[in-house]
Structure formats: C-alpha cells, structure tokens
PDB file of N, CA and C in Angstrom:
ATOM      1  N   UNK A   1       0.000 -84.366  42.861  1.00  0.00           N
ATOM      2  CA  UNK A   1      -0.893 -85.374  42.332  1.00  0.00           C
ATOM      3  C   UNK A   1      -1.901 -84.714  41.405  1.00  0.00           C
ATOM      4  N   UNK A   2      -3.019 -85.538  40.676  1.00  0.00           N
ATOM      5  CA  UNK A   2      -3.664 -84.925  39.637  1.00  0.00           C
ATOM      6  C   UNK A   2      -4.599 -84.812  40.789  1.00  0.00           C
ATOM      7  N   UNK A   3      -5.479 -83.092  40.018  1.00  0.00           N
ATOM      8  CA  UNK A   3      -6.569 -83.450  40.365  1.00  0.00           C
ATOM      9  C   UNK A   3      -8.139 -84.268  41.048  1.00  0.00           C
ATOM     10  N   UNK A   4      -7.923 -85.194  39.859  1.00  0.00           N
ATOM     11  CA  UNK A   4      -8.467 -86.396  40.147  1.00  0.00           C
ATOM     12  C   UNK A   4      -8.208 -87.058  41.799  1.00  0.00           C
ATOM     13  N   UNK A   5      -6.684 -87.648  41.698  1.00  0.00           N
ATOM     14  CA  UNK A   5      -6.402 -88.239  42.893  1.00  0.00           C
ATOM     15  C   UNK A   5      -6.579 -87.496  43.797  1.00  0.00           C
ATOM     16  N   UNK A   6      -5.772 -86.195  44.033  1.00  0.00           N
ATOM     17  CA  UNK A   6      -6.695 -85.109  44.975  1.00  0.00           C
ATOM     18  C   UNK A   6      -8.368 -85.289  45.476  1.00  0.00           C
ATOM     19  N   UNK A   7      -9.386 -85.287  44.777  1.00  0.00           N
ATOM     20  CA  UNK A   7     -10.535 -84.989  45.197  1.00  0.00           C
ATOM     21  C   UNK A   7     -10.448 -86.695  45.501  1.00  0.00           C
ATOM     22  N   UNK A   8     -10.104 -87.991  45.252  1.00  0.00           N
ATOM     23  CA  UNK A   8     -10.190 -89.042  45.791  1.00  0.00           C
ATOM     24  C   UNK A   8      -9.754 -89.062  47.039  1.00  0.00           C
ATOM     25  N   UNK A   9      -8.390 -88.628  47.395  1.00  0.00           N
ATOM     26  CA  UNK A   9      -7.831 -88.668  48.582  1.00  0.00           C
ATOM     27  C   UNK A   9      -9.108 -87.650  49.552  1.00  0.00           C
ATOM     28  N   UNK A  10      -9.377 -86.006  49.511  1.00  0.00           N
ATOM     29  CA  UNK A  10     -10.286 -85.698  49.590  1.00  0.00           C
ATOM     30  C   UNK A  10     -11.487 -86.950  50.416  1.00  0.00           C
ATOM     31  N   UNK A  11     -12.150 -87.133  49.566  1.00  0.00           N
ATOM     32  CA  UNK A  11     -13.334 -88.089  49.952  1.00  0.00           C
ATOM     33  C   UNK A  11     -12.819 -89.022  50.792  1.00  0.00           C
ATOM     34  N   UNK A  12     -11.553 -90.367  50.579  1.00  0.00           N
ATOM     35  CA  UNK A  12     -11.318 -91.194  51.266  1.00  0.00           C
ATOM     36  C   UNK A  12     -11.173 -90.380  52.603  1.00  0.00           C
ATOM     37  N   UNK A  13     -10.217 -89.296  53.012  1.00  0.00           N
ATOM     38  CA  UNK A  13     -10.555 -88.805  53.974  1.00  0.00           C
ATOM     39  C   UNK A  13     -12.066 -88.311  54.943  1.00  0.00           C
ATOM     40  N   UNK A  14     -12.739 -87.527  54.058  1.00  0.00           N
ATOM     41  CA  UNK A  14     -13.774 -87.482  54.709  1.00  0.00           C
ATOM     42  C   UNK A  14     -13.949 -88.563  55.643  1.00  0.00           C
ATOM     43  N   UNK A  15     -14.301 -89.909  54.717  1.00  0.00           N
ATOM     44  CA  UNK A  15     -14.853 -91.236  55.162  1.00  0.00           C
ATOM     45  C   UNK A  15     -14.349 -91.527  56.606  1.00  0.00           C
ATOM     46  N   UNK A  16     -13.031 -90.929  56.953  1.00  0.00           N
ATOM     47  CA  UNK A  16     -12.457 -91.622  57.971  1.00  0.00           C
ATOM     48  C   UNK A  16     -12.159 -90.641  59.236  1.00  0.00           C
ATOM     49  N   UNK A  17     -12.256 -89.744  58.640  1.00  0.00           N
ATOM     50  CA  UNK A  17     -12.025 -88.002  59.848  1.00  0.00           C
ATOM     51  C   UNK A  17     -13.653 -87.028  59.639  1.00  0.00           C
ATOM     52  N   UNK A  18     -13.555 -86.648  60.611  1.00  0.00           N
ATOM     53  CA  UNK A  18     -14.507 -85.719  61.015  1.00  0.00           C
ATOM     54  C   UNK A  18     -14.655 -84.251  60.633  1.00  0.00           C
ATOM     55  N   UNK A  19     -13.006 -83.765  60.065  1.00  0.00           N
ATOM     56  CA  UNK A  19     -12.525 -82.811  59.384  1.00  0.00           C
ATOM     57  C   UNK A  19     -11.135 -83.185  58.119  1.00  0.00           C
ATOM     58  N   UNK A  20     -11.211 -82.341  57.668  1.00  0.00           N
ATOM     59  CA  UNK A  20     -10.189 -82.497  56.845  1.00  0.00           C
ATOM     60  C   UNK A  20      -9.455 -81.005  56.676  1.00  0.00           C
ATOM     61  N   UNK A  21      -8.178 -80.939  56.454  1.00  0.00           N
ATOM     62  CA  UNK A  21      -7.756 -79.556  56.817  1.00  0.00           C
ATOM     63  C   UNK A  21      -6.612 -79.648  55.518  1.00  0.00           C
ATOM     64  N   UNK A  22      -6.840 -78.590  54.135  1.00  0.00           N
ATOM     65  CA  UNK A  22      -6.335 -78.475  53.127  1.00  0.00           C
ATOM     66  C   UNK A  22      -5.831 -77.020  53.514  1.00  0.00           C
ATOM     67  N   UNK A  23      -4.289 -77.172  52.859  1.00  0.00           N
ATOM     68  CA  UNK A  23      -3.622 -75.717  52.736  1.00  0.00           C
ATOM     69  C   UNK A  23      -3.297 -76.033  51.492  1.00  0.00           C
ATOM     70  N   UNK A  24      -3.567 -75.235  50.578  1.00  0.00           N
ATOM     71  CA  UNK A  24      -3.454 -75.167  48.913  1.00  0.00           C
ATOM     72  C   UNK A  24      -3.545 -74.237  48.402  1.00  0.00           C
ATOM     73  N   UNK A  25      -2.376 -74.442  46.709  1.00  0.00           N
ATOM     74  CA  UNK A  25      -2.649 -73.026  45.948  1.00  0.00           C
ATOM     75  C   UNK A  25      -3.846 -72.681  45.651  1.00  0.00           C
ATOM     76  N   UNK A  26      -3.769 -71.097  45.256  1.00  0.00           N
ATOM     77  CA  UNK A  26      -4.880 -71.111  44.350  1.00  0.00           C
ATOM     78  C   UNK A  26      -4.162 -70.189  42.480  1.00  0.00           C
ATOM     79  N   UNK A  27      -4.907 -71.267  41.869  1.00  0.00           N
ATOM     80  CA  UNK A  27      -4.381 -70.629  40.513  1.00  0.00           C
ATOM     81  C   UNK A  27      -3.289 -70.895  40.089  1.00  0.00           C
ATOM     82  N   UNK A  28      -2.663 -70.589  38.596  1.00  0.00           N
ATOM     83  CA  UNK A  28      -1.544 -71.317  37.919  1.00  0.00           C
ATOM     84  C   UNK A  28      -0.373 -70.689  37.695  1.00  0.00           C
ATOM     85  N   UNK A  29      -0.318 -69.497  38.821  1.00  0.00           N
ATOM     86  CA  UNK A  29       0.950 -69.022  38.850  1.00  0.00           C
ATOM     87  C   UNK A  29       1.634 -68.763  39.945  1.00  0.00           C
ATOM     88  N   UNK A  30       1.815 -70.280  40.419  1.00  0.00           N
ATOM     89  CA  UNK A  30       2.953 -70.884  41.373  1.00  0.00           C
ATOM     90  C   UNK A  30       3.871 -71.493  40.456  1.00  0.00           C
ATOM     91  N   UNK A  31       5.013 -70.618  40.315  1.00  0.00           N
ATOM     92  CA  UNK A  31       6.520 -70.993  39.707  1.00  0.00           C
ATOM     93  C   UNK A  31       6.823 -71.685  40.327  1.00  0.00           C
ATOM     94  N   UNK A  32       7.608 -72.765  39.661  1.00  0.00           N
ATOM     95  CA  UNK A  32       8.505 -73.704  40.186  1.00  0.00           C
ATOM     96  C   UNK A  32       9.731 -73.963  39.630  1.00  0.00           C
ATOM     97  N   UNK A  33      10.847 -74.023  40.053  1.00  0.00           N
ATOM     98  CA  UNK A  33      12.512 -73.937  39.569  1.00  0.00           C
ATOM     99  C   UNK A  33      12.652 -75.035  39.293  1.00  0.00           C
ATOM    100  N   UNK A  34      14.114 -75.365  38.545  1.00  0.00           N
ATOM    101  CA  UNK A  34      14.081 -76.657  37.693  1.00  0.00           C
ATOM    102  C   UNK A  34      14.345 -77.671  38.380  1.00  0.00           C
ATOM    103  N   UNK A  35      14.673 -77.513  39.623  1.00  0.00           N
ATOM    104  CA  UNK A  35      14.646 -78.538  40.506  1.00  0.00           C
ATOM    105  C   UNK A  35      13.558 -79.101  41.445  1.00  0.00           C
ATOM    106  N   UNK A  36      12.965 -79.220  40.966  1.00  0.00           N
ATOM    107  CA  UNK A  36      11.597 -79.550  41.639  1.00  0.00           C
ATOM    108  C   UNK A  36      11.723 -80.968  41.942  1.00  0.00           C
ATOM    109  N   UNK A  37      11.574 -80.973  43.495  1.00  0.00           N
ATOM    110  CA  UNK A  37      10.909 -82.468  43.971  1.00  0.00           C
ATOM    111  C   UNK A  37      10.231 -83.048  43.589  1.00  0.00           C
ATOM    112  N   UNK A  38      10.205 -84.299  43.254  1.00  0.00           N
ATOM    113  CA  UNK A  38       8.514 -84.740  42.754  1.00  0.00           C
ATOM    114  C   UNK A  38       7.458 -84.968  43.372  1.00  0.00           C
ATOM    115  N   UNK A  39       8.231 -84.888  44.750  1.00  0.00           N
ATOM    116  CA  UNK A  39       6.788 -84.947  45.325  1.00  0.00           C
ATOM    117  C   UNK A  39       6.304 -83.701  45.707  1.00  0.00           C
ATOM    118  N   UNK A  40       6.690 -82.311  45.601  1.00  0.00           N
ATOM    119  CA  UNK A  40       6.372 -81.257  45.481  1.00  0.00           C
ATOM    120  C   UNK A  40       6.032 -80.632  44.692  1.00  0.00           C
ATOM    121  N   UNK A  41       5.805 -81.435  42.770  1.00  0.00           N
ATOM    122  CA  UNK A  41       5.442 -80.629  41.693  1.00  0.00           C
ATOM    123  C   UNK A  41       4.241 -80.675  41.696  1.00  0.00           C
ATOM    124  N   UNK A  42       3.583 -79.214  40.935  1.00  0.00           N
ATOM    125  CA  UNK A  42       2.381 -79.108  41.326  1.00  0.00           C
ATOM    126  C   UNK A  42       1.635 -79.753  39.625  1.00  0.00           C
ATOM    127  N   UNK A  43       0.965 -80.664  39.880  1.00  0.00           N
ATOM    128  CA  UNK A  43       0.473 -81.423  38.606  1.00  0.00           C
ATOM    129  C   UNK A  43      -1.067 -81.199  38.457  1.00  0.00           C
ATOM    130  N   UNK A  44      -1.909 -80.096  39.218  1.00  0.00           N
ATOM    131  CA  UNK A  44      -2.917 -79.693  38.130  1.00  0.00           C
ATOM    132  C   UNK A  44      -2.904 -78.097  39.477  1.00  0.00           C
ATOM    133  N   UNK A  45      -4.344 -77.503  39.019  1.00  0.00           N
ATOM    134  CA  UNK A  45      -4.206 -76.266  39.761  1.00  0.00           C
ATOM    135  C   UNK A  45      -5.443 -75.931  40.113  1.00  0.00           C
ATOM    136  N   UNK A  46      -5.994 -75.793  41.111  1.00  0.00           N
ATOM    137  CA  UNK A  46      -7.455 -75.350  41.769  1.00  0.00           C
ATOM    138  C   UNK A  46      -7.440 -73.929  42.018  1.00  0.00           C
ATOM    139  N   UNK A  47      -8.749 -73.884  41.853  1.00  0.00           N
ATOM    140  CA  UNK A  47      -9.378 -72.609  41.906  1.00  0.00           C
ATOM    141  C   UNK A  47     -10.460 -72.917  43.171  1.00  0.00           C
ATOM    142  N   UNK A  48     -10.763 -71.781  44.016  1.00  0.00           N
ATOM    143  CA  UNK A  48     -11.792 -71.699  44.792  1.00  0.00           C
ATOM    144  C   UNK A  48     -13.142 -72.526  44.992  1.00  0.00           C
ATOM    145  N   UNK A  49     -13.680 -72.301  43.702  1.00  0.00           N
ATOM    146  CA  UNK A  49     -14.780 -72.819  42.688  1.00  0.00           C
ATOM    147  C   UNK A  49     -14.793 -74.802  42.756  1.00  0.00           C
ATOM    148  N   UNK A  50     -13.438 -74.943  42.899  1.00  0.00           N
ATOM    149  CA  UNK A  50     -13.342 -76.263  42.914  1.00  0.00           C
ATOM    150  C   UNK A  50     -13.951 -77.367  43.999  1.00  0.00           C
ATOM    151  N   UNK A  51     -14.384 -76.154  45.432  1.00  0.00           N
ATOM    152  CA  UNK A  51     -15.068 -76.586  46.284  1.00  0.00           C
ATOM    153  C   UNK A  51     -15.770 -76.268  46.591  1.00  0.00           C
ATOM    154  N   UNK A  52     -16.393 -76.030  45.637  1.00  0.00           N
ATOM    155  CA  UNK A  52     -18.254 -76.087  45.870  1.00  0.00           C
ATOM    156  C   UNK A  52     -19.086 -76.772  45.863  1.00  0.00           C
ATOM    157  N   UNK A  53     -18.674 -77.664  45.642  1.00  0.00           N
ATOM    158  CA  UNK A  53     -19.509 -78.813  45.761  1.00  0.00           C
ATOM    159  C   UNK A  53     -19.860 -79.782  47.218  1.00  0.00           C
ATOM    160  N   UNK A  54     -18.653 -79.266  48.200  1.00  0.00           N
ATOM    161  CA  UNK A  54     -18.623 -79.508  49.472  1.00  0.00           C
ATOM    162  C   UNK A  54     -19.271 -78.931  50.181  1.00  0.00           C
ATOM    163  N   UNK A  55     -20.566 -79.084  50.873  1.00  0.00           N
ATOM    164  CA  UNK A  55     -21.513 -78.399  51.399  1.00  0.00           C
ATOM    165  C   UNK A  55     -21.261 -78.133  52.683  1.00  0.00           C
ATOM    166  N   UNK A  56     -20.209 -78.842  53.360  1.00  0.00           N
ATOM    167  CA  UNK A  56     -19.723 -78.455  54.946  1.00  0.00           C
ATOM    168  C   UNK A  56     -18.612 -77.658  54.431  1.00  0.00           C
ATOM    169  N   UNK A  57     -18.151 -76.406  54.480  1.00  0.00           N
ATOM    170  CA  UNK A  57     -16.706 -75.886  54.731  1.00  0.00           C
ATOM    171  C   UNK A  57     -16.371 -74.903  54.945  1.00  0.00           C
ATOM    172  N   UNK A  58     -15.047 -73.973  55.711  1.00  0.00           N
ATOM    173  CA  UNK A  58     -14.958 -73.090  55.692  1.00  0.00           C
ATOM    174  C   UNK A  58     -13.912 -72.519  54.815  1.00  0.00           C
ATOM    175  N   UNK A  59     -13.671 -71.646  53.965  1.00  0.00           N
ATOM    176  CA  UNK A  59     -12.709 -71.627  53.444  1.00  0.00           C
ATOM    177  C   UNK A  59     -12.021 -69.666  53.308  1.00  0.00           C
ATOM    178  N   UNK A  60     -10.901 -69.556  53.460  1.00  0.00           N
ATOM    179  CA  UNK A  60      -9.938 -68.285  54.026  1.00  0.00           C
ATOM    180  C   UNK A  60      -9.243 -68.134  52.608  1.00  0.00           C
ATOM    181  N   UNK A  61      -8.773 -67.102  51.870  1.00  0.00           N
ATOM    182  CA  UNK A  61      -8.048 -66.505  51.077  1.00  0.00           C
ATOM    183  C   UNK A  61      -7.137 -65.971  51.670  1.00  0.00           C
ATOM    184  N   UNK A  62      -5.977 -66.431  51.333  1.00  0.00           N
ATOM    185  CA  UNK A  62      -4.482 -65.412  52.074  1.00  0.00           C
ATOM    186  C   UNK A  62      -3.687 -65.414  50.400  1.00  0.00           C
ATOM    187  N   UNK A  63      -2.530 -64.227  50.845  1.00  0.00           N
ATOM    188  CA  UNK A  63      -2.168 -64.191  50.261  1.00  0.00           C
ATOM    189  C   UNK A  63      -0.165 -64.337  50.640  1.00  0.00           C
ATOM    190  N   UNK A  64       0.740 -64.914  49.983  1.00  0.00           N
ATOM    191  CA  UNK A  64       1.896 -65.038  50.217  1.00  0.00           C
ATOM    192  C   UNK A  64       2.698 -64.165  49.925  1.00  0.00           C
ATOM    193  N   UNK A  65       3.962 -63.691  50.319  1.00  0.00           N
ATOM    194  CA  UNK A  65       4.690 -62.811  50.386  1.00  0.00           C
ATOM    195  C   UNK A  65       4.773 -61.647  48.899  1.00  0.00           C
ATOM    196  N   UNK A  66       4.781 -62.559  47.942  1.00  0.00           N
ATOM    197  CA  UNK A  66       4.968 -62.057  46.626  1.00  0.00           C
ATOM    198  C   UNK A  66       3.244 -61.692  46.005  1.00  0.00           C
ATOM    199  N   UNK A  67       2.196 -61.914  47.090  1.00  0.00           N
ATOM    200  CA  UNK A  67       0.811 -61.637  46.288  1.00  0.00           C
ATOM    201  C   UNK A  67       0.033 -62.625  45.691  1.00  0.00           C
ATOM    202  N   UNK A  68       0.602 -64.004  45.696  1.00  0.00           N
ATOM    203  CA  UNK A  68      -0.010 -65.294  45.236  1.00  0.00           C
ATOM    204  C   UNK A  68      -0.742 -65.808  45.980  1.00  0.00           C
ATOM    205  N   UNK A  69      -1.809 -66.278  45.770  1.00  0.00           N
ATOM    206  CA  UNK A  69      -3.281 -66.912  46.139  1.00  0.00           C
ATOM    207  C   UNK A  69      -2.719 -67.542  46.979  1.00  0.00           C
ATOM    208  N   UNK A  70      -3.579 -67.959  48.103  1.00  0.00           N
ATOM    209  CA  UNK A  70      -3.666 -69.922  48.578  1.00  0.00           C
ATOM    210  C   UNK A  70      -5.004 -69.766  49.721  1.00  0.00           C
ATOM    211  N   UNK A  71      -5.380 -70.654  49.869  1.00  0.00           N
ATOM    212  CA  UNK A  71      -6.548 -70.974  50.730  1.00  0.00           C
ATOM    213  C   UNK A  71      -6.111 -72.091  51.822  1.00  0.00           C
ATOM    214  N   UNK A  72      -6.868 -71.594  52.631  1.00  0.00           N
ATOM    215  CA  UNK A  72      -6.945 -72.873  54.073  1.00  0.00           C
ATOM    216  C   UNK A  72      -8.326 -73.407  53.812  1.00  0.00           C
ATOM    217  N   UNK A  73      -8.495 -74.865  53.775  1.00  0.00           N
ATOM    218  CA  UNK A  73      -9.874 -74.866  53.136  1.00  0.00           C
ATOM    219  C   UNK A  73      -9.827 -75.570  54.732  1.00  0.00           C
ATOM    220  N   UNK A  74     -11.241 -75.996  55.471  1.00  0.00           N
ATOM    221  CA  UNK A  74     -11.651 -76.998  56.090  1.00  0.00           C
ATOM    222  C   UNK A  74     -13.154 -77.932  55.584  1.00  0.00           C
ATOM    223  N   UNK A  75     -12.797 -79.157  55.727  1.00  0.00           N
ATOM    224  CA  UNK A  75     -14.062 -79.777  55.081  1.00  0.00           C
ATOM    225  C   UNK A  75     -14.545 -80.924  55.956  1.00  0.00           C
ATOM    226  N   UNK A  76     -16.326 -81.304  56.023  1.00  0.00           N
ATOM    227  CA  UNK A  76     -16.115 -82.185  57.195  1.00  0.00           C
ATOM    228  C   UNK A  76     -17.763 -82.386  56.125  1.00  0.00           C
ATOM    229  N   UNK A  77     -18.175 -83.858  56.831  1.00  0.00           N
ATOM    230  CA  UNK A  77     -19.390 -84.525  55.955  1.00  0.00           C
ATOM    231  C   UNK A  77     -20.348 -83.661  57.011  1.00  0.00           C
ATOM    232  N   UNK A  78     -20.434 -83.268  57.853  1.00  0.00           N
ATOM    233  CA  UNK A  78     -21.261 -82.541  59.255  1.00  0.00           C
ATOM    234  C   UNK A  78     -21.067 -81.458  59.138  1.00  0.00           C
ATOM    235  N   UNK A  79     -21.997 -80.911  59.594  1.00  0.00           N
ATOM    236  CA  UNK A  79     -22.058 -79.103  59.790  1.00  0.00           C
ATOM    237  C   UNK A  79     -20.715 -78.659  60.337  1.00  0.00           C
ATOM    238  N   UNK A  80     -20.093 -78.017  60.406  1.00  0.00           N
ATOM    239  CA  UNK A  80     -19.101 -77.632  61.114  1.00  0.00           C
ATOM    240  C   UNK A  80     -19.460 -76.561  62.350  1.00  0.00           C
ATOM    241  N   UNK A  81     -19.090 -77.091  63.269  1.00  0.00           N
ATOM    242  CA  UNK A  81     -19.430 -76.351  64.840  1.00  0.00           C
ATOM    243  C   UNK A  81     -18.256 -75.853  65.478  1.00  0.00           C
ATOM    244  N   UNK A  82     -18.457 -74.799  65.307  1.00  0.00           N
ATOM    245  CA  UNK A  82     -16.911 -74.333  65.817  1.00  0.00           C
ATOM    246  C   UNK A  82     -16.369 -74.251  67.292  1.00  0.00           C
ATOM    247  N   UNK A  83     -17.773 -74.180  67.797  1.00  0.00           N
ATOM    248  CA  UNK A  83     -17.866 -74.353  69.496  1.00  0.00           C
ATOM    249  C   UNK A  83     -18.080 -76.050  70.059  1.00  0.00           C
ATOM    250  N   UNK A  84     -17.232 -76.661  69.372  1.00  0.00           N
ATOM    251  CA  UNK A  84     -18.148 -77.999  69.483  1.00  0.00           C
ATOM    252  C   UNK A  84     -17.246 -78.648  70.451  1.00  0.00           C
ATOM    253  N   UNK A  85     -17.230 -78.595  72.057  1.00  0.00           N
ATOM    254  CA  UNK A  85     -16.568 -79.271  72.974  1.00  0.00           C
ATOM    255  C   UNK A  85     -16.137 -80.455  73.131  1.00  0.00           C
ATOM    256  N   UNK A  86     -14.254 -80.242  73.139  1.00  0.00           N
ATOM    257  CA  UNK A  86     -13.396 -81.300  72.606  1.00  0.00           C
ATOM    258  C   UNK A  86     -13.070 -81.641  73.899  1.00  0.00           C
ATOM    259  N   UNK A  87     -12.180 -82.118  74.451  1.00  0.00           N
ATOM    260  CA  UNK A  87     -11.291 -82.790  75.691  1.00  0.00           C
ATOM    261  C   UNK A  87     -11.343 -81.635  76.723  1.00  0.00           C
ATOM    262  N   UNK A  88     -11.210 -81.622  77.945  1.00  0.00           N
ATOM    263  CA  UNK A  88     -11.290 -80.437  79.164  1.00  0.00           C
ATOM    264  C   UNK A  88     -10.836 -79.227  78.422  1.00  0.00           C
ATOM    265  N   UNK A  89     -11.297 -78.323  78.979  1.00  0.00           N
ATOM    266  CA  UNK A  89     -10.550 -76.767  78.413  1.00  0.00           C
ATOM    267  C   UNK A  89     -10.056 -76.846  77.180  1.00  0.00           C
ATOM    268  N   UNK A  90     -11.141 -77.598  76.253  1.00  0.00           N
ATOM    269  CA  UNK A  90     -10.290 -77.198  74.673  1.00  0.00           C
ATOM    270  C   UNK A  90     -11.665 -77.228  74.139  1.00  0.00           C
ATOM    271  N   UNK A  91     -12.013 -76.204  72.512  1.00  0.00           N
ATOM    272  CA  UNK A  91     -12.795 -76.370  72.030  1.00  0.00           C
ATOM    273  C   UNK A  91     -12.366 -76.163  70.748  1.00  0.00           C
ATOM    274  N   UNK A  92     -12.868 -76.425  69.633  1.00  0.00           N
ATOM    275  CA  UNK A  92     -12.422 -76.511  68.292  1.00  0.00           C
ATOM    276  C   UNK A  92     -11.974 -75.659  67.915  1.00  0.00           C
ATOM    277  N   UNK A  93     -13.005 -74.568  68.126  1.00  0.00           N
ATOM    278  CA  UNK A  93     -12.376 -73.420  68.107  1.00  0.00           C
ATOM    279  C   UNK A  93     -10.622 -73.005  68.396  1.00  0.00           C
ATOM    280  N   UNK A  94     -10.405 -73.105  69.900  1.00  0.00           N
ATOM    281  CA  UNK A  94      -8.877 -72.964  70.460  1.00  0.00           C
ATOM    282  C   UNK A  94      -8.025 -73.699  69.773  1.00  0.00           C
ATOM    283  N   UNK A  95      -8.488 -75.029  69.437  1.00  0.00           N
ATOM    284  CA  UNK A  95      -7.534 -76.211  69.414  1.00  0.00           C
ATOM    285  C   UNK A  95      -7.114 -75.393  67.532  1.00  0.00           C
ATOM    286  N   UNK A  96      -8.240 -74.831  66.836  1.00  0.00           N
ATOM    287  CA  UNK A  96      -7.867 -74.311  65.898  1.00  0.00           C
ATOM    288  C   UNK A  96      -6.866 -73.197  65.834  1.00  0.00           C
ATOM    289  N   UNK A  97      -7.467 -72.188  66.752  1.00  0.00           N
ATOM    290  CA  UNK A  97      -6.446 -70.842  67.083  1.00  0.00           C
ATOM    291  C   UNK A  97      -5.216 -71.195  67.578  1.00  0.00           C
ATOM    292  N   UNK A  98      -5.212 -71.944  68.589  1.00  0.00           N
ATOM    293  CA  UNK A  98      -3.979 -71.871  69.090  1.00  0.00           C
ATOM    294  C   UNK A  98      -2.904 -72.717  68.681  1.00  0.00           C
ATOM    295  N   UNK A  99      -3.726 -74.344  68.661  1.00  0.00           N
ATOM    296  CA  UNK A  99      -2.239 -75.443  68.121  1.00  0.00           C
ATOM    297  C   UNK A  99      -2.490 -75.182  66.469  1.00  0.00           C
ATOM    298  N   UNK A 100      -2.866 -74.814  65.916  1.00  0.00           N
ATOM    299  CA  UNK A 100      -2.579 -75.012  64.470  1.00  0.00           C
ATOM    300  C   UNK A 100      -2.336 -73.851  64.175  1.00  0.00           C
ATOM    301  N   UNK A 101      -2.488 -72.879  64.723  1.00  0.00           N
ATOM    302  CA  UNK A 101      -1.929 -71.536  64.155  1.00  0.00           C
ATOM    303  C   UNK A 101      -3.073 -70.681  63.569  1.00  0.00           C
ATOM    304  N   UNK A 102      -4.175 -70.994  63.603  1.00  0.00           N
ATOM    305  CA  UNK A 102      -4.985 -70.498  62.471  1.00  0.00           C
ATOM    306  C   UNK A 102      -6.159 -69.306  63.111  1.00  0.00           C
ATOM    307  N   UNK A 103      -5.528 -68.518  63.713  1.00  0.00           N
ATOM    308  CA  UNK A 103      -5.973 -67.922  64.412  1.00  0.00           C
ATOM    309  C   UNK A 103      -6.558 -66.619  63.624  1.00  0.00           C
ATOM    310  N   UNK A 104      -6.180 -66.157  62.228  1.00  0.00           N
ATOM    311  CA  UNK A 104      -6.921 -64.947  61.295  1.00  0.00           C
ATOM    312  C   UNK A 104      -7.939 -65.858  60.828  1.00  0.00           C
ATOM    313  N   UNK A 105      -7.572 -66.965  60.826  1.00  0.00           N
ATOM    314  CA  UNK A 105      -9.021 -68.008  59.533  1.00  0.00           C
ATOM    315  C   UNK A 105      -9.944 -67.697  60.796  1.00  0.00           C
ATOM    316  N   UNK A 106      -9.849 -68.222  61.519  1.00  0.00           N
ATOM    317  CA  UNK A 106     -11.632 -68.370  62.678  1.00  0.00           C
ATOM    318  C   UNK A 106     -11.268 -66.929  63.156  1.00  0.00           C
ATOM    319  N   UNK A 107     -10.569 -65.724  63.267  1.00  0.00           N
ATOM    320  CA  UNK A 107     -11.483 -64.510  63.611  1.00  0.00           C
ATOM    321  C   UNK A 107     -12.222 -64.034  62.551  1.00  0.00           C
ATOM    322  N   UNK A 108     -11.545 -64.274  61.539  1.00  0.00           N
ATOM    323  CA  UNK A 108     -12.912 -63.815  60.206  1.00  0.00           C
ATOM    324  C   UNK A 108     -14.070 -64.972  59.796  1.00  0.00           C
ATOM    325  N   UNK A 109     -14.152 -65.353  61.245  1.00  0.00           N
ATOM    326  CA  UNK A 109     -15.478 -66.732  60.879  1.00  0.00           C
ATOM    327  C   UNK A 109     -16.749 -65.394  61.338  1.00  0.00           C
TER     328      UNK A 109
END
C-alpha cells in the first residue's frame, strides 16, 4: 500500500488497540522478482525517521540474511509499560518474549 494508506491504517489502528505491532522494511533496496504478488509489492519505502512523530514506541533494527534493514516497530497512544500485568502469570513483557517471538527486541529494552 502507499505510504499514505499505511500511516492511515497506522492511526485507525491506534484508535482501536492499545498497541500496534509493525514488522517492516527499512529502505529501497528490497528486490522484488517479476512475479510479485500484489498484495506483497512494496509501493513506497520507510525509513526509521518515518516514526518520529509517534511519541509512544519502541523500535529494534535487525538485519536479514543478506544484510537488509527491517525494524519491529511497536506503537501505542499510552506510554508503553512493559511490566504492565496482563491475565494470571503473563505480563507484556512474556506475552512479548515468549508468544511472539520477540525475545532480542525487549532484551535490548
């Protein structure tokens, strides 16, 4: 999607979740072969910079097999609390580390 619709979808989310959890490139050299899905072509390209304007977030730099950018961004209209006690024996934290996998993003919190 463009840009544009991106940071719309973006916001409409906010409005309705408490977090929002983006895995995205970074930068304009993600090749794509001539067969590209359409719903997999990449139709504009963010940079880091692009979320700064989001005053709640955490955001991780990784890099993919071949050395290409991408970020795990998280974004929420609220401070983000990473200890912030979810359902018995779970805290945002875990529920981050463990069911989503994201266990290098929150040790380098």
């Amino acid at each position: 999607m463009t840009k544009k619709d991106a940071e719309n979808v973006i916001e409409k989310s906010l409005n309705i979740s408490e977090y929002v959890l983006i895995n995205i490139p970074i930068g304009n050299n993600w090749e794509q072969s001539g067969n590209i899905n359409p719903y997999e072509e990449h139709k504009s390209f963010w940079q880091i910079s692009d979320f700064k304007n989001y005053p709640n977030k955490i955001i991780k730099i990784f890099n993919d097999h071949i050395y290409r950018k991408f970020a795990v961004v998280i974004l929420s209209k609220n401070v983000i609390n990473l200890n912030k006690k979810l359902p018995p024996l779970y805290n945002l934290k875990n529920f981050l580390k463990y069911k989503l996998g994201l266990i290098n993003l929150i040790n380098s919190k």
